[in-house]
Protein backbone atom coordinates (compact mmCIF):
# COMPACT_ATOMS: atom_id res chain seq x y z
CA UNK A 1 89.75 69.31 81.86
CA UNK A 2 91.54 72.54 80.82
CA UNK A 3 95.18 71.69 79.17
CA UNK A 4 94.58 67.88 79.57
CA UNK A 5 96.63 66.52 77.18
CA UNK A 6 99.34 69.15 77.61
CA UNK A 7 99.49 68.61 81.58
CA UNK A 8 99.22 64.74 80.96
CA UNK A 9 102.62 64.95 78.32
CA UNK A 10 104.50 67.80 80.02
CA UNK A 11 104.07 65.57 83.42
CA UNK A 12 104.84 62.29 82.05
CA UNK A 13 108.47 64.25 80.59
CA UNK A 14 109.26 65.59 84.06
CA UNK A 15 109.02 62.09 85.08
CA UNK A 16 111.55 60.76 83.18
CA UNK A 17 113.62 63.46 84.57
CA UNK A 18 113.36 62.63 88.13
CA UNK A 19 114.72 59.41 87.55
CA UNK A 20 118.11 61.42 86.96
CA UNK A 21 120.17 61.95 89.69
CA UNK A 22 122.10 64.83 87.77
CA UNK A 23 121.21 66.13 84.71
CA UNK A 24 123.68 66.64 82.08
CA UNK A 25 123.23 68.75 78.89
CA UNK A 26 121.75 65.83 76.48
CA UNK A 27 119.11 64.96 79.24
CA UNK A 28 118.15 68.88 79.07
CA UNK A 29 117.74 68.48 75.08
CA UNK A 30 116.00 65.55 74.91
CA UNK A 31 113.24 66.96 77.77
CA UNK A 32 113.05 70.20 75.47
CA UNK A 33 112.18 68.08 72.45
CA UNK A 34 109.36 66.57 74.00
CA UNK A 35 107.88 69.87 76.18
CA UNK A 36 108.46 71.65 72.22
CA UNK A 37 106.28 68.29 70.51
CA UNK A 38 103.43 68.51 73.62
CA UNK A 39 103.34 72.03 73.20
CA UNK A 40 102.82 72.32 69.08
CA UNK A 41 99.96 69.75 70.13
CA UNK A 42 98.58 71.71 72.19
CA UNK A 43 98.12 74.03 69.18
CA UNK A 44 100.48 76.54 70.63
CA UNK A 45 101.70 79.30 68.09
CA UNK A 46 105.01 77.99 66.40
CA UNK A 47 106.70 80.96 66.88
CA UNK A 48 105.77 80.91 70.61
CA UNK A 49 107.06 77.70 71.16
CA UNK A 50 110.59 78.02 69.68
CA UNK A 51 111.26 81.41 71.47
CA UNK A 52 109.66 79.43 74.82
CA UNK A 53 112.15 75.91 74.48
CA UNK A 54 115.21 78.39 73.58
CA UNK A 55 114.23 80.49 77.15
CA UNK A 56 113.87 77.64 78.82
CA UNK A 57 116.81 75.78 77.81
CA UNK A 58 119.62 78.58 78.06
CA UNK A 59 118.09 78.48 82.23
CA UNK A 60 118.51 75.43 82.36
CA UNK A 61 121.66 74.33 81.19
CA UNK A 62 123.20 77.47 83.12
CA UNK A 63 121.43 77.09 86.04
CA UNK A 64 123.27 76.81 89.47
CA UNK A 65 121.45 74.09 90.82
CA UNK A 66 120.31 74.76 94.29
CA UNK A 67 121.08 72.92 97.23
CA UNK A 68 116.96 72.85 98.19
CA UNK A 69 116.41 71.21 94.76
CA UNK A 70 116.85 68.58 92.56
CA UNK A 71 118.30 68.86 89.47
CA UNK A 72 114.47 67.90 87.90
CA UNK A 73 112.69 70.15 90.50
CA UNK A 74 114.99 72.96 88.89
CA UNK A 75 114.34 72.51 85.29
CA UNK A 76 110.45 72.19 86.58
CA UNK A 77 110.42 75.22 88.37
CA UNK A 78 112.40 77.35 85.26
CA UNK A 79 109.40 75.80 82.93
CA UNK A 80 106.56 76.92 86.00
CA UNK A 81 108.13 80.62 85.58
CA UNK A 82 108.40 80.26 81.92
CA UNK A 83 104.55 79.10 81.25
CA UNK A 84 103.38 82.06 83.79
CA UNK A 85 105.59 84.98 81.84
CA UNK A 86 104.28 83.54 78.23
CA UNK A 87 100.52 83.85 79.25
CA UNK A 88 101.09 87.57 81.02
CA UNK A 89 103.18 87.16 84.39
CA UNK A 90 100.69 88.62 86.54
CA UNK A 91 97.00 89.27 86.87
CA UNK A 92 95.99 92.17 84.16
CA UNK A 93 92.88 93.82 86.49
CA UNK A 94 90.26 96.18 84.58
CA UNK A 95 90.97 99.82 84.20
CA UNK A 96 87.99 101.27 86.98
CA UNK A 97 87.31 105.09 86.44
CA UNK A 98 87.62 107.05 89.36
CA UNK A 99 85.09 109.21 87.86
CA UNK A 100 81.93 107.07 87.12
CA UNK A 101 81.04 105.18 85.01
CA UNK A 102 83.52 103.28 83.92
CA UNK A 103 82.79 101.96 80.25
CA UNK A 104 83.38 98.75 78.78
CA UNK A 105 83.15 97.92 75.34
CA UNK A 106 83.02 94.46 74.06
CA UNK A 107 83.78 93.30 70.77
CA UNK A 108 84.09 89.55 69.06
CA UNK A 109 83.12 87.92 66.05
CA UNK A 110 79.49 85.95 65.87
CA UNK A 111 79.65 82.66 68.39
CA UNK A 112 82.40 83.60 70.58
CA UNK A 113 79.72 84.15 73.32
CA UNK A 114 80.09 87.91 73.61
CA UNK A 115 76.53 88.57 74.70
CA UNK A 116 76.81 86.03 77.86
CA UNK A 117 80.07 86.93 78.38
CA UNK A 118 78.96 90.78 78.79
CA UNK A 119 76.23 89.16 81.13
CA UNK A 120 78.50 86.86 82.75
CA UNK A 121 81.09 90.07 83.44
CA UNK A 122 78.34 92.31 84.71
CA UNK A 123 77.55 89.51 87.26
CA UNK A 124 81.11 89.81 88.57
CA UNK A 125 81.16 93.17 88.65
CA UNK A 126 77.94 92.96 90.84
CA UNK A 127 79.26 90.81 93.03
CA UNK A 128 82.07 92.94 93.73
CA UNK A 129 79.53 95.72 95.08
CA UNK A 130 79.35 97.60 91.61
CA UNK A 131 76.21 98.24 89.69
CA UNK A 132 76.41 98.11 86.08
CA UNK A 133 74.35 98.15 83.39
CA UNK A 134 74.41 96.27 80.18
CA UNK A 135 73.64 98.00 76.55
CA UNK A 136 72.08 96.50 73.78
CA UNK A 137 74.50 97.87 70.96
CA UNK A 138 73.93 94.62 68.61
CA UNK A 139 71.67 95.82 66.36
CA UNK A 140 72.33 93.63 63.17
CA UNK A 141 71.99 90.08 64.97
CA UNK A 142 68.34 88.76 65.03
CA UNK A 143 67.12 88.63 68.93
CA UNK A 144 70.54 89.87 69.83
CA UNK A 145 67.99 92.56 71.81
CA UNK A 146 66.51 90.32 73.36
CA UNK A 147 68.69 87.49 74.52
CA UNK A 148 70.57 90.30 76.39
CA UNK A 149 67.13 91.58 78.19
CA UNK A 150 66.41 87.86 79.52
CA UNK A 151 70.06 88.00 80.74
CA UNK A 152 70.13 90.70 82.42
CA UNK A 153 66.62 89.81 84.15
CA UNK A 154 68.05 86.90 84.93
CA UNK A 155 71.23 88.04 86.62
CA UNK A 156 69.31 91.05 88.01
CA UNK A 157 71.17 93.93 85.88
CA UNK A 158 69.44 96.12 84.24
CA UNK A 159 69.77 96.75 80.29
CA UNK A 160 69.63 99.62 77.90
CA UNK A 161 68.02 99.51 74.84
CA UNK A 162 66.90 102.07 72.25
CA UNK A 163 63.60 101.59 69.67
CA UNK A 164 64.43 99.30 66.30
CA UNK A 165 66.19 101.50 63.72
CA UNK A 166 68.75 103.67 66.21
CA UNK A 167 72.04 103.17 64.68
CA UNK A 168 74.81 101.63 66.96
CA UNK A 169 76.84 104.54 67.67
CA UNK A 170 74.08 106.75 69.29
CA UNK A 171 72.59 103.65 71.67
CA UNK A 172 76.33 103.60 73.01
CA UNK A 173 76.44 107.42 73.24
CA UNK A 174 73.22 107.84 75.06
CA UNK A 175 73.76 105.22 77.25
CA UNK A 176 76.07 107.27 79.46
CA UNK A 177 73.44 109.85 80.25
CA UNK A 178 71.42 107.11 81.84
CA UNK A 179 73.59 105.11 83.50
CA UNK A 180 74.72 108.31 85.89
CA UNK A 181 70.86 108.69 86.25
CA UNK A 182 70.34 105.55 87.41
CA UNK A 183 73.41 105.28 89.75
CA UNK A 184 74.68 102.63 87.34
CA UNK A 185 78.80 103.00 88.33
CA UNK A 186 79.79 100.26 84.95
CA UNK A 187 78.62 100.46 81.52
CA UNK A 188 79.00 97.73 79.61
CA UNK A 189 78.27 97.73 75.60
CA UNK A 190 77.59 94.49 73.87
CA UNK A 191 78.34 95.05 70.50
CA UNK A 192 77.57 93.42 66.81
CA UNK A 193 80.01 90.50 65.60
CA UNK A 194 80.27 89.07 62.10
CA UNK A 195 81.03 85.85 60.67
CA UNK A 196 84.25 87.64 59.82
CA UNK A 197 86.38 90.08 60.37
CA UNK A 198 85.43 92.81 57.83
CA UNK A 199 86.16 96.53 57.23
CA UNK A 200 82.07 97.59 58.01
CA UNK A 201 82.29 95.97 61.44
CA UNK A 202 85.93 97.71 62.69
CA UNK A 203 84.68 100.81 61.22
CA UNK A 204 81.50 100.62 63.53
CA UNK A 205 83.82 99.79 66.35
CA UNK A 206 85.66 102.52 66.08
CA UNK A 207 83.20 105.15 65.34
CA UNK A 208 81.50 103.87 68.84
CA UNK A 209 85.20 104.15 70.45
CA UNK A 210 85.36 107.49 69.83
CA UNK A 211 81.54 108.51 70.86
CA UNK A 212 82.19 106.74 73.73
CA UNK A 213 86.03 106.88 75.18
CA UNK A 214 85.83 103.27 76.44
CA UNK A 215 88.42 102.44 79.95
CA UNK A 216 88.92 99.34 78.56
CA UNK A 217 88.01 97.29 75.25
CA UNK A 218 87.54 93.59 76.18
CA UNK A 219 87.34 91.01 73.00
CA UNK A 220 85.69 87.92 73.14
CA UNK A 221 87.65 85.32 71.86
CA UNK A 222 86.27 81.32 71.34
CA UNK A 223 89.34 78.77 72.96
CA UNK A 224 87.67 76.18 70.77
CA UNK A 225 88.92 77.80 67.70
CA UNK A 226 92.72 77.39 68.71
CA UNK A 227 95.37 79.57 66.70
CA UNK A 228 92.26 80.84 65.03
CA UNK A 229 91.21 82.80 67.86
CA UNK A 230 94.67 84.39 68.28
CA UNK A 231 94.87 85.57 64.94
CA UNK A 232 91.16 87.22 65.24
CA UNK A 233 92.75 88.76 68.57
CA UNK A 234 95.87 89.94 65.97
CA UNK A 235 93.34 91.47 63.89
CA UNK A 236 91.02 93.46 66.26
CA UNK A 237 94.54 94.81 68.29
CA UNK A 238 95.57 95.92 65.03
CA UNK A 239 92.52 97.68 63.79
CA UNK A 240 91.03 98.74 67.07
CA UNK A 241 93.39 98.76 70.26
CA UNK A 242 92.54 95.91 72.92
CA UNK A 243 92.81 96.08 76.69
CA UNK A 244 92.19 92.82 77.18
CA UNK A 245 90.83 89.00 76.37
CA UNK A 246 88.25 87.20 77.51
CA UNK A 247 88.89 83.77 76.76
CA UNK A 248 85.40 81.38 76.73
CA UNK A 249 84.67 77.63 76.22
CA UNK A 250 88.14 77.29 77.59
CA UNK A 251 87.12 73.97 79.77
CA UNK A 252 85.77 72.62 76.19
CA UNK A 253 89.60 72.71 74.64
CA UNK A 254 92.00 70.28 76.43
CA UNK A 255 94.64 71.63 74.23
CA UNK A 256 94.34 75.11 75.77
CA UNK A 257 97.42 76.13 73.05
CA UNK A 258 95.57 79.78 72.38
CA UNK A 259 95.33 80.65 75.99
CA UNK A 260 99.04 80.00 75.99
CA UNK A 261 99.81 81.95 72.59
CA UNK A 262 97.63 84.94 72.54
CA UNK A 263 99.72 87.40 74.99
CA UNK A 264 102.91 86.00 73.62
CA UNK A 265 101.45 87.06 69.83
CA UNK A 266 99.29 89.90 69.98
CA UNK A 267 100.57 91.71 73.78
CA UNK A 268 97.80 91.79 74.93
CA UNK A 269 96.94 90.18 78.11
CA UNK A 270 93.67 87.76 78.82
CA UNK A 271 91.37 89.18 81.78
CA UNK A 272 89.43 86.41 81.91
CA UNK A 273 88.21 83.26 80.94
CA UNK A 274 84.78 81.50 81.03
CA UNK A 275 84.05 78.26 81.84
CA UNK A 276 80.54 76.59 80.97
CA UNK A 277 77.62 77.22 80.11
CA UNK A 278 76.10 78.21 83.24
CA UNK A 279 75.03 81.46 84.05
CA UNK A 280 78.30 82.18 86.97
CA UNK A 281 80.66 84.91 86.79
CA UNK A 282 83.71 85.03 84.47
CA UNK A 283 86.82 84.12 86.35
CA UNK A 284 90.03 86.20 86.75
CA UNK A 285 92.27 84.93 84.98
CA UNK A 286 95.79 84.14 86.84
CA UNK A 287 98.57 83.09 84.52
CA UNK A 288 100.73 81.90 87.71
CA UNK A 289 97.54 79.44 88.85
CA UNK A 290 97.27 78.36 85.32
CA UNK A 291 100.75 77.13 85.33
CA UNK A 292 101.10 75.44 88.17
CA UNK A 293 97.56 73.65 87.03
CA UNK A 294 99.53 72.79 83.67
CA UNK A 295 102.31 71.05 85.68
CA UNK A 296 99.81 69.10 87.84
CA UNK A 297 101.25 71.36 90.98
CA UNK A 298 97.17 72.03 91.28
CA UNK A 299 95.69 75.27 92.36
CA UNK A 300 94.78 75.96 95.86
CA UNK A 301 93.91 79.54 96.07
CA UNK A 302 90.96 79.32 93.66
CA UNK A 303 89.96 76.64 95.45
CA UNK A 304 90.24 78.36 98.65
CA UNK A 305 88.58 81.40 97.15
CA UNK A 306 85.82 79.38 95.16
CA UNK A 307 84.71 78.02 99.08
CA UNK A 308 84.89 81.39 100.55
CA UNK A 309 82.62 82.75 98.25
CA UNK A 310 80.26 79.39 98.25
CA UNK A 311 80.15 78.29 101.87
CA UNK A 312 78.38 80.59 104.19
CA UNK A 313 79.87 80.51 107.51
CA UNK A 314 77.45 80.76 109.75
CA UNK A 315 75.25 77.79 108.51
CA UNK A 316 78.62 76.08 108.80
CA UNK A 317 79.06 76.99 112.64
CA UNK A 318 75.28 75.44 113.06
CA UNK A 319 76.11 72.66 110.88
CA UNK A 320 78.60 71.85 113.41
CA UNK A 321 76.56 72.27 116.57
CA UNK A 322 74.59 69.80 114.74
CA UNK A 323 77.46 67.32 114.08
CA UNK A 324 78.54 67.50 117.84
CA UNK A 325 75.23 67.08 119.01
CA UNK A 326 74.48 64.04 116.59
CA UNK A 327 71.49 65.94 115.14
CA UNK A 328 72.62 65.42 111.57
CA UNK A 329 69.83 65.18 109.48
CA UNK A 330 69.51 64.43 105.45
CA UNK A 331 68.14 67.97 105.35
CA UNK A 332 71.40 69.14 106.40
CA UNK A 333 73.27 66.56 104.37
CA UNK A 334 71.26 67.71 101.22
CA UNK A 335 71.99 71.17 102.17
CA UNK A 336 75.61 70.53 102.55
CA UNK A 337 75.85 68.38 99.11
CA UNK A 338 74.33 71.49 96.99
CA UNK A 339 77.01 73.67 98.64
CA UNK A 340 80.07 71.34 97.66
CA UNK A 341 77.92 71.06 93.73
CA UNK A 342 78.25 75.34 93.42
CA UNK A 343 82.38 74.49 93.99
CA UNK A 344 82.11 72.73 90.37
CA UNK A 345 81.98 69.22 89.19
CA UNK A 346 84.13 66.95 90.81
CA UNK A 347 86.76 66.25 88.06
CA UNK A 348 87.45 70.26 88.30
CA UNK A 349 87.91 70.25 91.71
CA UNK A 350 90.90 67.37 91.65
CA UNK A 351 92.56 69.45 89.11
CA UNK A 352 92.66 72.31 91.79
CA UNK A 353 94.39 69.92 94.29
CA UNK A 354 98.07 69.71 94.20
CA UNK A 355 98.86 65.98 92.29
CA UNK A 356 95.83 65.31 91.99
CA UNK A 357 94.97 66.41 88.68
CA UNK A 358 96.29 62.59 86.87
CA UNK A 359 93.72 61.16 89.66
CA UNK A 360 90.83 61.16 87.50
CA UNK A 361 92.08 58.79 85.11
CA UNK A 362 92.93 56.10 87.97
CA UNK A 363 89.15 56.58 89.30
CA UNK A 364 87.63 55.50 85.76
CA UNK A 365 85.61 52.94 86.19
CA UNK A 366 85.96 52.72 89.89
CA UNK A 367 83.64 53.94 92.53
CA UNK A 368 83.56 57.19 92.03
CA UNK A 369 80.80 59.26 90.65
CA UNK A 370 82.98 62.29 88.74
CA UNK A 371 79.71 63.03 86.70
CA UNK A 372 77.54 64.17 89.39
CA UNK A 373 74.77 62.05 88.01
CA UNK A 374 74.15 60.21 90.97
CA UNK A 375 74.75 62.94 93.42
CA UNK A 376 71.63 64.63 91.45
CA UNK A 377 69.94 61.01 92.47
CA UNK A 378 70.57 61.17 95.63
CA UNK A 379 69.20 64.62 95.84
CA UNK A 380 65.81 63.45 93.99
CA UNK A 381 65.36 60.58 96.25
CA UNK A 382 66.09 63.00 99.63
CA UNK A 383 63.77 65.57 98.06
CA UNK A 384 60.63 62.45 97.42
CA UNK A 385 61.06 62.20 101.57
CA UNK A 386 58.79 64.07 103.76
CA UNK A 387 60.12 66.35 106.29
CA UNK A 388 59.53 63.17 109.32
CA UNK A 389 61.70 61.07 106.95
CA UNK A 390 64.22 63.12 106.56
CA UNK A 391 64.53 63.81 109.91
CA UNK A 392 64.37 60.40 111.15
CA UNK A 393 65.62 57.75 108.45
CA UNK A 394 64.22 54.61 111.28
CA UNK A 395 60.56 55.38 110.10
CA UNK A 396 61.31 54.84 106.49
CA UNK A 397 59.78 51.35 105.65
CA UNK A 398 58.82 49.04 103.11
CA UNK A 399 56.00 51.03 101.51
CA UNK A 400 57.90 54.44 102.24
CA UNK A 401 60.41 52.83 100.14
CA UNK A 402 58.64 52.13 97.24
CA UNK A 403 57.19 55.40 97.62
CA UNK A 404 59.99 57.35 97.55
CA UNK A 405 61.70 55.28 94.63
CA UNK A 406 58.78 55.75 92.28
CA UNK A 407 58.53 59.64 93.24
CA UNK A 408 62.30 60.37 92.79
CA UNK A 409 62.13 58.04 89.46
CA UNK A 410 64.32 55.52 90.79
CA UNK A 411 64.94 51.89 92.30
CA UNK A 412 64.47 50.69 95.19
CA UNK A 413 67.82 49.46 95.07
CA UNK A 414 68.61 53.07 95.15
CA UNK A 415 66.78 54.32 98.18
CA UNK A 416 67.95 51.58 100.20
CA UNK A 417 71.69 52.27 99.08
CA UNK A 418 71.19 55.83 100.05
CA UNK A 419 69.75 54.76 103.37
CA UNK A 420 72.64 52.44 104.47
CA UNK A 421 75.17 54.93 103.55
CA UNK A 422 73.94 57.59 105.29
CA UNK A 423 73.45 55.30 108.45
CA UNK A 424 76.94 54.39 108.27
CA UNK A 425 78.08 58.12 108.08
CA UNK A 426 76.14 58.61 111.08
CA UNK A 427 77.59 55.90 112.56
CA UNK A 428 81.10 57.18 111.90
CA UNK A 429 79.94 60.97 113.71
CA UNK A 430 79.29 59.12 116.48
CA UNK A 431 82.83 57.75 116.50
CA UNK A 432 83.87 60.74 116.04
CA UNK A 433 81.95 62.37 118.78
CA UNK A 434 83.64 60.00 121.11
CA UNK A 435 86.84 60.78 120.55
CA UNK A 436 86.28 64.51 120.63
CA UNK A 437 85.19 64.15 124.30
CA UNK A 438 87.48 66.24 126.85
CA UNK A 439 89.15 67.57 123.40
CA UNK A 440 88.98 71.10 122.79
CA UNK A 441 88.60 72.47 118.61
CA UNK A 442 87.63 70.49 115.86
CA UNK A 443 87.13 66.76 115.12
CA UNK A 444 90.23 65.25 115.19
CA UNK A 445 91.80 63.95 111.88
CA UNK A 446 90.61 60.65 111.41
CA UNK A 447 93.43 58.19 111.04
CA UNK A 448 93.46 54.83 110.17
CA UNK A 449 89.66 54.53 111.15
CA UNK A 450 88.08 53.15 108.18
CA UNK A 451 85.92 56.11 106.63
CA UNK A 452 82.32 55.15 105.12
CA UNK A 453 81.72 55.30 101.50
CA UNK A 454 79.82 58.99 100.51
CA UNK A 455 76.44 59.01 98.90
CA UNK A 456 78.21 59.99 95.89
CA UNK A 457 80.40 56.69 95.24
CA UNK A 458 79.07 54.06 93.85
């Protein structure tokens, strides 16, 4: 999980503090001296950190402490603030042209993940109704070409390219021309890295910066690499001029201390972040989300913004038709389980929900599947069903059984878990159902009625 050991020691501090009933100068120090310890741990910039404790001690100990609050809730929310102004304060948007197209130049050093981030981009800027179109400006990196002409025809965008032996600067340049005659509104130029920053590789960058008069200049930036990164993002500002970060393998670094260091250090403000290796769209970066996801305060909006973009509403009105009517099928169930899957793994989504980020470590070794490996059994086993079976779960027998274990690659055991579960949950609808009767709206919330187990828990 992103920041995991920093959430996990900044939380356990503000613990201690809200066994306080009033705070007195000594408590404030000590609580510093731990936030400064998990923070250096969390490979945050040194310099960063001392400038952050003395901010967020001269609040506190002169704070007025409000009558809503507890002394502990106040010294929480003055470190909430703090976090969101040291990684930018607000959302930094891209600079869109009024005049299309708007150009984008990327730049990073080899392995950041510049080419699939410039894929991963162009798929956000898709789905926001733009049409861009990627360039192939990486002419020194074998199959560079190439990997981003299977992206793009993958994601649907179409690429650029010039023949072998066309020097950086004019592919960049002539791309331009052929975006506005293809009604391509975003330009987006994927260009070479090195192992290391060196004078050849700025020089290049700059000589397409001025062919090209780039809106914004995005660097790629590896989280895995921790102060590392930040000083590469030092380097390029320097030399080049950035308008932003994009910060990948993010969810790969529970430290997270470069996300929290690189505005602070260099100015310049991260756009967004990737997360994965799957083929999805980069995410916006919010510095007061990440915060509050820091402090185990969770983060509902992305939440509520990753299922608006995921659920489609209308199959969720029939869904529900289907759920009054007791028509509920493992079709639908299947259909409904590969929806909640596109929200993210499991573990993610408790880290979204307010105090439920330390959850994950009381579910180990329980019941519950945070993997998704059996929730990709389940669907196997649902998919080795015929459409009769699915439908109606009563016909399934002995031999169907077997059948459908040895076609999904699994037990018995397992189909007949599946079975029984799902039963119950029907079982439950019809409960449900009952209840709802002369009721206008909704199901009702389900109170102390004992709710089934979910396919997905062991």
């Amino acid at each position: 999980m992103i920041f995991e050991s920093l959430s996990d020691r900044l939380q356990a501090t503000f613990k201690k503090l809200r066994g306080h009933g009033k705070l007195t100068e000594d408590d404030v120090n000590e609580a510093m001296r731990e936030v400064r310890m998990a923070l250096l741990e969390a490979d945050v910039n040194f310099k960063v950190v001392k400038e952050f404790i003395k901010r967020v001690k001269e609040r506190a100990i002169g704070q007025d402490i409000l009558e809503t609050l507890t002394p502990a809730q106040v010294v929480i929310k003055i470190v909430d603030e703090e976090l969101t102004n040291l990684m930018g304060g607000t959302q930094s948007r891209l600079n869109i042209s009024p005049k299309p197209p708007t150009v984008i130049m990327m730049a990073g050093l080899q392995g950041a993940g510049k080419t699939t981030s410039a894929g991963k981009l162009g798929l956000a800027l898709k789905k926001q109704g733009k049409h861009p179109l990627l360039v192939a400006a990486d002419i020194y990196r074998p199959a560079a070409v190439t990997q981003l002409q299977v992206l793009g025809k993958q994601l649907g965008i179409p690429v650029f390219s010039m023949p072998a032996g066309t020097d950086a600067v004019t592919i960049a340049k002539d791309s331009l021309p052929y975006a506005l005659s293809h009604a391509c509104d975003v330009v987006i130029i994927d260009t070479a890295g090195r192992l290391q920053i060196d004078e050849a590789l700025m020089q290049e960058l700059r000589d397409i910066k001025a062919a090209v008069h780039p809106h914004e200049i995005l660097l790629v930036v590896d989280a895995m690499t921790g102060q590392e990164s930040v000083n590469v993002a030092k380097a390029f500002n320097d030399s080049l001029g950035l308008d932003g970060v994009i910060m990948t393998k993010l969810d790969g670094d529970a430290r997270g201390g470069a996300a929290l260091s690189v505005k602070a250090v260099t100015g310049v403000p991260i756009k967004f972040i990737g997360l994965g290796e799957k083929l999805e769209p980069l995410e916006v970066f919010h510095p007061d989300r990440m915060a509050s996801r820091i402090l185990g305060m969770g983060d509902v909006l992305s939440l509520v913004e990753k299922a608006q973009a995921t659920f489609d509403m209308e199959e969720a009105k029939k869904m529900e038709k289907k759920l009054r009517k007791d028509e509920f099928t493992l079709d639908d169930f299947l259909s409904q389980m590969q929806q909640v899957k596109k929200l993210g793994s499991l573990e993610n989504i408790l880290g979204l929900i307010p105090g439920m980020g330390g959850l994950k470590k009381q579910l180990a070794g329980q019941d519950i599947d945070l993997d998704g490996k059996e929730m990709r059994q389940i669907e196997a086993i649902i998919k080795s069903m015929t459409p009769k079976e699915r439908a109606d779960i009563s016909i399934i027998n002995g031999s169907r059984r077997k059948r459908i274990a040895m076609g999904s690659g699994t037990r018995v055991q397992d189909v007949n878990k599946l079975l029984k579960q799902f039963g119950e949950m029907k079982k439950m609808m019809k409960k449900m159902k009952k209840m709802q009767k002369g009721k206008k709206g909704g199901f009702p919330g389900l109170g102390g009625m004992g709710l089934p187990k979910m396919p997905f828990m062991r």
